[in-house]
PDB file of N, CA and C in Angstrom:
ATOM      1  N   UNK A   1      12.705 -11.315 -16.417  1.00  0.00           N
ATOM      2  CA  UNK A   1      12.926 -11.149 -15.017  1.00  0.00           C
ATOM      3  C   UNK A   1      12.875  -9.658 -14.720  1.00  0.00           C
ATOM      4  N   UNK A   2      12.359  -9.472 -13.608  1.00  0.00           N
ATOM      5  CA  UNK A   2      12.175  -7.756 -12.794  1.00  0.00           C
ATOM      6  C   UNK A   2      12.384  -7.355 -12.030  1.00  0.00           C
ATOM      7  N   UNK A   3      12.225  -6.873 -11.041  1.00  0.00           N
ATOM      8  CA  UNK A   3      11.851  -6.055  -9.779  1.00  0.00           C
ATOM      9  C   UNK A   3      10.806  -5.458  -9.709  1.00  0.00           C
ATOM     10  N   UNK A   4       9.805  -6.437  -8.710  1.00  0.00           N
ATOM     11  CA  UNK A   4       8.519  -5.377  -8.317  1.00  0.00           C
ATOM     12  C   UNK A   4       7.934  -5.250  -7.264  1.00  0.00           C
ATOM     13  N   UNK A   5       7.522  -5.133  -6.346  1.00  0.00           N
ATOM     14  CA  UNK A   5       6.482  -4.996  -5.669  1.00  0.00           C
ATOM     15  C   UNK A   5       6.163  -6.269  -5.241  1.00  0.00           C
ATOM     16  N   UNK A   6       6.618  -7.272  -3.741  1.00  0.00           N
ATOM     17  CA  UNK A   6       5.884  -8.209  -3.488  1.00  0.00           C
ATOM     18  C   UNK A   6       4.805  -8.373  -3.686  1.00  0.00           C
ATOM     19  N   UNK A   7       3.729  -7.417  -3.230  1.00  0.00           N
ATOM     20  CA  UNK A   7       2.286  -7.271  -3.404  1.00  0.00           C
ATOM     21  C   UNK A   7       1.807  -7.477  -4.688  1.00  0.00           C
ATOM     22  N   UNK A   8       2.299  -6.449  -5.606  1.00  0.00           N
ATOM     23  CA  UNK A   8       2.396  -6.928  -6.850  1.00  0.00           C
ATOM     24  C   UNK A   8       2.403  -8.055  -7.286  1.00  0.00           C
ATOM     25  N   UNK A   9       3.597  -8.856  -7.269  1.00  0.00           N
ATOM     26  CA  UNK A   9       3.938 -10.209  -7.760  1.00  0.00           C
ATOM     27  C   UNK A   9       2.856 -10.763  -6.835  1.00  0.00           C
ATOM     28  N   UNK A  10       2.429 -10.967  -6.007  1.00  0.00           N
ATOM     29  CA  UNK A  10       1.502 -11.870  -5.416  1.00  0.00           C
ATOM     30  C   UNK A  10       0.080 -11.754  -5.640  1.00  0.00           C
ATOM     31  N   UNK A  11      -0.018 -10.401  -6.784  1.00  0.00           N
ATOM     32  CA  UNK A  11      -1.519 -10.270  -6.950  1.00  0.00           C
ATOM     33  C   UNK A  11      -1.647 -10.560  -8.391  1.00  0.00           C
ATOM     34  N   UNK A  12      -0.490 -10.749  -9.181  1.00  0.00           N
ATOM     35  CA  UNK A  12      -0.323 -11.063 -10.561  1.00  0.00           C
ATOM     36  C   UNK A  12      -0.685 -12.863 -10.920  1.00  0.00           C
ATOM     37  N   UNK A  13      -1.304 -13.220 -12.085  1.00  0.00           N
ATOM     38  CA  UNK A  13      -1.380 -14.648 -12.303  1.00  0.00           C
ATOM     39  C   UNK A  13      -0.159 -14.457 -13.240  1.00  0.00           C
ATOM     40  N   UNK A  14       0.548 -15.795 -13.188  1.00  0.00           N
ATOM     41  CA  UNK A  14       1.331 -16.479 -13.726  1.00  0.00           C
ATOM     42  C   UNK A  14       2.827 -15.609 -13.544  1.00  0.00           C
ATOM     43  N   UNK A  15       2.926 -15.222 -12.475  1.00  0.00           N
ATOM     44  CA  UNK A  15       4.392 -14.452 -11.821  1.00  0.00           C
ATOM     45  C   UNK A  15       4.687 -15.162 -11.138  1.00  0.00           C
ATOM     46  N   UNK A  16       5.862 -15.694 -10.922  1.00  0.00           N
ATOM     47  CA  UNK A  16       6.758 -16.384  -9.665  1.00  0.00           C
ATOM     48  C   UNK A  16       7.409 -15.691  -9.135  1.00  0.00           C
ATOM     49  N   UNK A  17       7.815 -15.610  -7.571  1.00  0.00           N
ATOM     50  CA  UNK A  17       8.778 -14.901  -6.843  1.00  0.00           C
ATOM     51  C   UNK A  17      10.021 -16.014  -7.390  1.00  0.00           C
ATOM     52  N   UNK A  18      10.935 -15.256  -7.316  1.00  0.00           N
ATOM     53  CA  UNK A  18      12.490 -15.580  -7.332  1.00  0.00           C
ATOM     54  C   UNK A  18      12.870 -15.664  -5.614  1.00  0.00           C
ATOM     55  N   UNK A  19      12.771 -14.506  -5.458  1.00  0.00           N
ATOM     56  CA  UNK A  19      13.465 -13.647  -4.216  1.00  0.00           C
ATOM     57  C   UNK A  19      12.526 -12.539  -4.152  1.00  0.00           C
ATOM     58  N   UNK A  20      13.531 -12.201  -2.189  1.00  0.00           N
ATOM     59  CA  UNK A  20      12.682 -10.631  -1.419  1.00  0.00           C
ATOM     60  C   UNK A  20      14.059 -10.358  -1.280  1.00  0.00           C
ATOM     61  N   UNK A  21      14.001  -8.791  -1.394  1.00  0.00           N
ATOM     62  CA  UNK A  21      15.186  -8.347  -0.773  1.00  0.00           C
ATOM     63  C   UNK A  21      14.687  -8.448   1.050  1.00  0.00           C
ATOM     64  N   UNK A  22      15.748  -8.110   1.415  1.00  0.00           N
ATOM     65  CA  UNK A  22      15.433  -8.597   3.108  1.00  0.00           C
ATOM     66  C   UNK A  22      14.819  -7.249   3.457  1.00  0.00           C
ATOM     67  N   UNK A  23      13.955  -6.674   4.452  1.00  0.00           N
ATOM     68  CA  UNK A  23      13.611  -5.268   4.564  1.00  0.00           C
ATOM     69  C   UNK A  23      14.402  -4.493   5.443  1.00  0.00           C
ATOM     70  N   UNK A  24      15.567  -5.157   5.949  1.00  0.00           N
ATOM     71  CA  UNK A  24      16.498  -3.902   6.222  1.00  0.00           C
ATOM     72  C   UNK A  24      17.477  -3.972   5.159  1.00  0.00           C
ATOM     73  N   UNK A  25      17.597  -4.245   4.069  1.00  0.00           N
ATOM     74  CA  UNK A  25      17.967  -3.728   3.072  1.00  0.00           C
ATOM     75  C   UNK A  25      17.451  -2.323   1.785  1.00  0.00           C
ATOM     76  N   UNK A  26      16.432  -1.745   2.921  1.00  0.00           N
ATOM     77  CA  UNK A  26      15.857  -0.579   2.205  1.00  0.00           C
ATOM     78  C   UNK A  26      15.633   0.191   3.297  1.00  0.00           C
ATOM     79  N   UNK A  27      14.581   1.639   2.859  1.00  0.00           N
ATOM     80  CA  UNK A  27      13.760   2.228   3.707  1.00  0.00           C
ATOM     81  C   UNK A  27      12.800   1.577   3.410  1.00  0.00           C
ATOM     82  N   UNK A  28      11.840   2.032   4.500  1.00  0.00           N
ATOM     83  CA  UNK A  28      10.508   1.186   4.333  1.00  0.00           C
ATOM     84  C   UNK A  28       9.519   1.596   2.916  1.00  0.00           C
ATOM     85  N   UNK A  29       8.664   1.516   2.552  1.00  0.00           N
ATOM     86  CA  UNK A  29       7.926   1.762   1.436  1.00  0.00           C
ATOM     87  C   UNK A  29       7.019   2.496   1.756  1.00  0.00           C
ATOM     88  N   UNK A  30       6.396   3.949   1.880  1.00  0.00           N
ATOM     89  CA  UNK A  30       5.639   4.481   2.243  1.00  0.00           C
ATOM     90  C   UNK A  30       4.708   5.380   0.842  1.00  0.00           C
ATOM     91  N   UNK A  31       2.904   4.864   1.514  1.00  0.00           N
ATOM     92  CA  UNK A  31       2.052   5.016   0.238  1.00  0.00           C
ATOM     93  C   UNK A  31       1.546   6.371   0.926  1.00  0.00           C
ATOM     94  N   UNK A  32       1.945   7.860   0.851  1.00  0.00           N
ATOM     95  CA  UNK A  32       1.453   8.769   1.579  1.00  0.00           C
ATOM     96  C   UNK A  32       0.695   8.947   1.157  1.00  0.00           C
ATOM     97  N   UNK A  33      -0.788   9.846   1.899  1.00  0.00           N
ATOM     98  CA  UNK A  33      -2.040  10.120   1.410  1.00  0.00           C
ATOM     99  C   UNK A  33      -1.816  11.887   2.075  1.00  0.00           C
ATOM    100  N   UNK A  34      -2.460  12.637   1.087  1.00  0.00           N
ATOM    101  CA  UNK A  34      -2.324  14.082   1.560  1.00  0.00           C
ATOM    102  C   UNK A  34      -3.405  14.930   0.965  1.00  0.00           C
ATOM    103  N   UNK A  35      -4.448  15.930   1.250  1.00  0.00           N
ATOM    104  CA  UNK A  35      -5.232  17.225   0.525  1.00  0.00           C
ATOM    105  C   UNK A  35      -3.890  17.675  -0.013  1.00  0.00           C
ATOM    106  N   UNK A  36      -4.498  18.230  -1.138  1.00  0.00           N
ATOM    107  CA  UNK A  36      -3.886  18.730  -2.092  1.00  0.00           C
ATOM    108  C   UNK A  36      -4.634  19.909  -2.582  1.00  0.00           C
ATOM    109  N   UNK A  37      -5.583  20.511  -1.990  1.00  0.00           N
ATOM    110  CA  UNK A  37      -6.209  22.005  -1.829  1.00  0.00           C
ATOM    111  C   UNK A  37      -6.479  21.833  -0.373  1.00  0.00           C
ATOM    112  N   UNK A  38      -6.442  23.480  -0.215  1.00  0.00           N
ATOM    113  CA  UNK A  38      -6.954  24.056   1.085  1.00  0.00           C
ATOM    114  C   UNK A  38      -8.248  23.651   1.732  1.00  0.00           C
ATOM    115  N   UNK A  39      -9.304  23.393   0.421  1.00  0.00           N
ATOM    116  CA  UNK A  39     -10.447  23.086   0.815  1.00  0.00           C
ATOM    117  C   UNK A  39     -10.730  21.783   0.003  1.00  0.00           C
ATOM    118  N   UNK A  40     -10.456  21.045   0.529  1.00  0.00           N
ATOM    119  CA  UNK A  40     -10.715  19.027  -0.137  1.00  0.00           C
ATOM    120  C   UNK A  40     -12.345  18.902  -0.302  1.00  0.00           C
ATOM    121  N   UNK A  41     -12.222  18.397  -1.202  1.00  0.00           N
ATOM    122  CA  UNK A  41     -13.744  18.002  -1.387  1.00  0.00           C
ATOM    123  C   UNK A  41     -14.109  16.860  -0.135  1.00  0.00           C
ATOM    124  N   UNK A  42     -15.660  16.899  -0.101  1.00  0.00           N
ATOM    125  CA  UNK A  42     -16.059  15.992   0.855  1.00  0.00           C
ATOM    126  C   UNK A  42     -15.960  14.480   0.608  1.00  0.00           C
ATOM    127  N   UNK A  43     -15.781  14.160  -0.562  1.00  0.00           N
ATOM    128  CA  UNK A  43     -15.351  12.743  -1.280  1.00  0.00           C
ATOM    129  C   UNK A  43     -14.244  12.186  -0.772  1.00  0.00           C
ATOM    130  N   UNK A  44     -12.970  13.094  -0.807  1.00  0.00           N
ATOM    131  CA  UNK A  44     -11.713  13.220  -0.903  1.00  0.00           C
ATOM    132  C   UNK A  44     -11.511  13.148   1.008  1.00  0.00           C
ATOM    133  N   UNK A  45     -12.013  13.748   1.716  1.00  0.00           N
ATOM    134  CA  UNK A  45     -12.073  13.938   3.066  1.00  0.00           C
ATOM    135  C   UNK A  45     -12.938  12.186   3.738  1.00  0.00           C
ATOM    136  N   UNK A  46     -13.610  11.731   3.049  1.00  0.00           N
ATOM    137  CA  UNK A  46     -14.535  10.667   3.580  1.00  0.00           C
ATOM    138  C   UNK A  46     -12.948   9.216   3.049  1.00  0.00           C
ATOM    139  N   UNK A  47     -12.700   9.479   2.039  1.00  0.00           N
ATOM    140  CA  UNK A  47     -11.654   8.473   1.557  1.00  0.00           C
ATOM    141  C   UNK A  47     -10.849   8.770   2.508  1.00  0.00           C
ATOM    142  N   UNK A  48      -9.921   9.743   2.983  1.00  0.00           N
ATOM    143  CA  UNK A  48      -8.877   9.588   3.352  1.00  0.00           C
ATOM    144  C   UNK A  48      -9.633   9.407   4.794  1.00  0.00           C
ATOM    145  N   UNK A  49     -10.757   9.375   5.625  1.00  0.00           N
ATOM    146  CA  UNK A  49     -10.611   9.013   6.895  1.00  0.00           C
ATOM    147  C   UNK A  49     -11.384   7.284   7.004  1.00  0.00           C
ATOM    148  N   UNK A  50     -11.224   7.002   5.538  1.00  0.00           N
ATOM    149  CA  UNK A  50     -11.927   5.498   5.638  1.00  0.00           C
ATOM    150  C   UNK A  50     -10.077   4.945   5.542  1.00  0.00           C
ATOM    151  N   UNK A  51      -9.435   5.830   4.711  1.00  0.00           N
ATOM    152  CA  UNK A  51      -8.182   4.812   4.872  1.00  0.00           C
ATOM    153  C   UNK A  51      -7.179   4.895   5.429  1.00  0.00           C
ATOM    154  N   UNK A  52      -8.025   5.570   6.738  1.00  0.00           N
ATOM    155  CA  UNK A  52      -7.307   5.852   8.064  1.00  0.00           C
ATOM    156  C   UNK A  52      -7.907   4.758   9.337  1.00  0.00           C
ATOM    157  N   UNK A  53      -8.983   4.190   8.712  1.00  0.00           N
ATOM    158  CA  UNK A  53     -10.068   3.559   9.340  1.00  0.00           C
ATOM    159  C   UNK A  53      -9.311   2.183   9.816  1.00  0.00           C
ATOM    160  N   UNK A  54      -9.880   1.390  10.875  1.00  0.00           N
ATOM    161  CA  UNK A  54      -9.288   0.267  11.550  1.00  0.00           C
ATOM    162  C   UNK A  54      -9.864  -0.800  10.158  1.00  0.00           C
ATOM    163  N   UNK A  55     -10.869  -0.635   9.866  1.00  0.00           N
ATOM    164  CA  UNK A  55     -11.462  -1.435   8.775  1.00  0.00           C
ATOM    165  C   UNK A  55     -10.113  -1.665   7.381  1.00  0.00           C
ATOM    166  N   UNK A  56      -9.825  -0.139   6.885  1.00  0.00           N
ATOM    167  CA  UNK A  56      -9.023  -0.869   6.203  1.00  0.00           C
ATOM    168  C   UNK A  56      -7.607  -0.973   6.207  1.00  0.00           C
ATOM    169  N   UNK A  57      -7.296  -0.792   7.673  1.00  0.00           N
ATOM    170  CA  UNK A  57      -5.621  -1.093   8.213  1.00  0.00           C
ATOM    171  C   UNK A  57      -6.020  -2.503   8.056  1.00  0.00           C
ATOM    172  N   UNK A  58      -6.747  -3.528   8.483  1.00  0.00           N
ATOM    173  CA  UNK A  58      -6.925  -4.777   8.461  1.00  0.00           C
ATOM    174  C   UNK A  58      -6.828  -5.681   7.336  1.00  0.00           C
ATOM    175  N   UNK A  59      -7.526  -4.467   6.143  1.00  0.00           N
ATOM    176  CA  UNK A  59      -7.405  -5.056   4.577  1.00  0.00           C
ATOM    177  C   UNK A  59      -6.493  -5.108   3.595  1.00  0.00           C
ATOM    178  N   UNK A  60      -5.153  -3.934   4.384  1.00  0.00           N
ATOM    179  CA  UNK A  60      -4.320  -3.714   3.981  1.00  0.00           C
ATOM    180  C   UNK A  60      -3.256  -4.840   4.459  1.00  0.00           C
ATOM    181  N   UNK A  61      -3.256  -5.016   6.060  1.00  0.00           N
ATOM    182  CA  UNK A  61      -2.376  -6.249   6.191  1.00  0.00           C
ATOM    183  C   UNK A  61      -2.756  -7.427   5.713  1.00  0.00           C
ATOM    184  N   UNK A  62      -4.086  -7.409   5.360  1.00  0.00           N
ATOM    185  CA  UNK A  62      -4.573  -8.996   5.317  1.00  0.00           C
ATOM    186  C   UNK A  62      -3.780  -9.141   3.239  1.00  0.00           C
ATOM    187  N   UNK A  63      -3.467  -7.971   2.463  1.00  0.00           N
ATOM    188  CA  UNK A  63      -3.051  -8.045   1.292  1.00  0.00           C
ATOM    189  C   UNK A  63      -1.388  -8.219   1.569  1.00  0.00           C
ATOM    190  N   UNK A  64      -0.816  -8.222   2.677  1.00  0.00           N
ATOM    191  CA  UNK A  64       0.283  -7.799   2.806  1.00  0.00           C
ATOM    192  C   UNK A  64       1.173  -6.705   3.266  1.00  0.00           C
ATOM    193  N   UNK A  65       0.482  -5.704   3.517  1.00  0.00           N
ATOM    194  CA  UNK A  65       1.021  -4.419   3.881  1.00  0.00           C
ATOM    195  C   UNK A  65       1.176  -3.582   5.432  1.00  0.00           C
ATOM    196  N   UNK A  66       2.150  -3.470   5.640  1.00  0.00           N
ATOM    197  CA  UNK A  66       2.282  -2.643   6.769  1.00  0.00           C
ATOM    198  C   UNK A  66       1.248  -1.438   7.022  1.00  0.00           C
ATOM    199  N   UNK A  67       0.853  -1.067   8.521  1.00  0.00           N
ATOM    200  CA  UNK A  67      -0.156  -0.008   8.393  1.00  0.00           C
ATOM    201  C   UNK A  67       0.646   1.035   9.982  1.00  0.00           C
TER     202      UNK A  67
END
């Protein structure tokens, strides 16, 4: 038995949920995205405005996740 990550457990084969903690029993869970040099590569700049994108706020709730 553990503690993990709904998402997790729901993307795992052969895991059962037990239980959720309720979500005002925490802060929320936040996956921050940030440059980490002054000058970001153009790779790094195209990712973070695709996963800023309406496209994958949609893919993210459709896995479960707040956006």
């Amino acid at each position: 038995m553990g503690v993990v990550y709904r998402t997790d457990a729901e993307a795992s084969d052969g895991v059962r949920l037990l239980g959720l903690f309720p979500s005002d029993a925490h802060e929320p869970i936040i996956y921050p995205i940030a440059a980490i040099s002054a000058h970001p590569s153009e790779g790094a700049l195209t990712l973070r405005r695709w996963l800023e994108s309406d496209d994958a706020k949609a893919i993210f709730q459709r896995a479960g996740f707040g956006t």
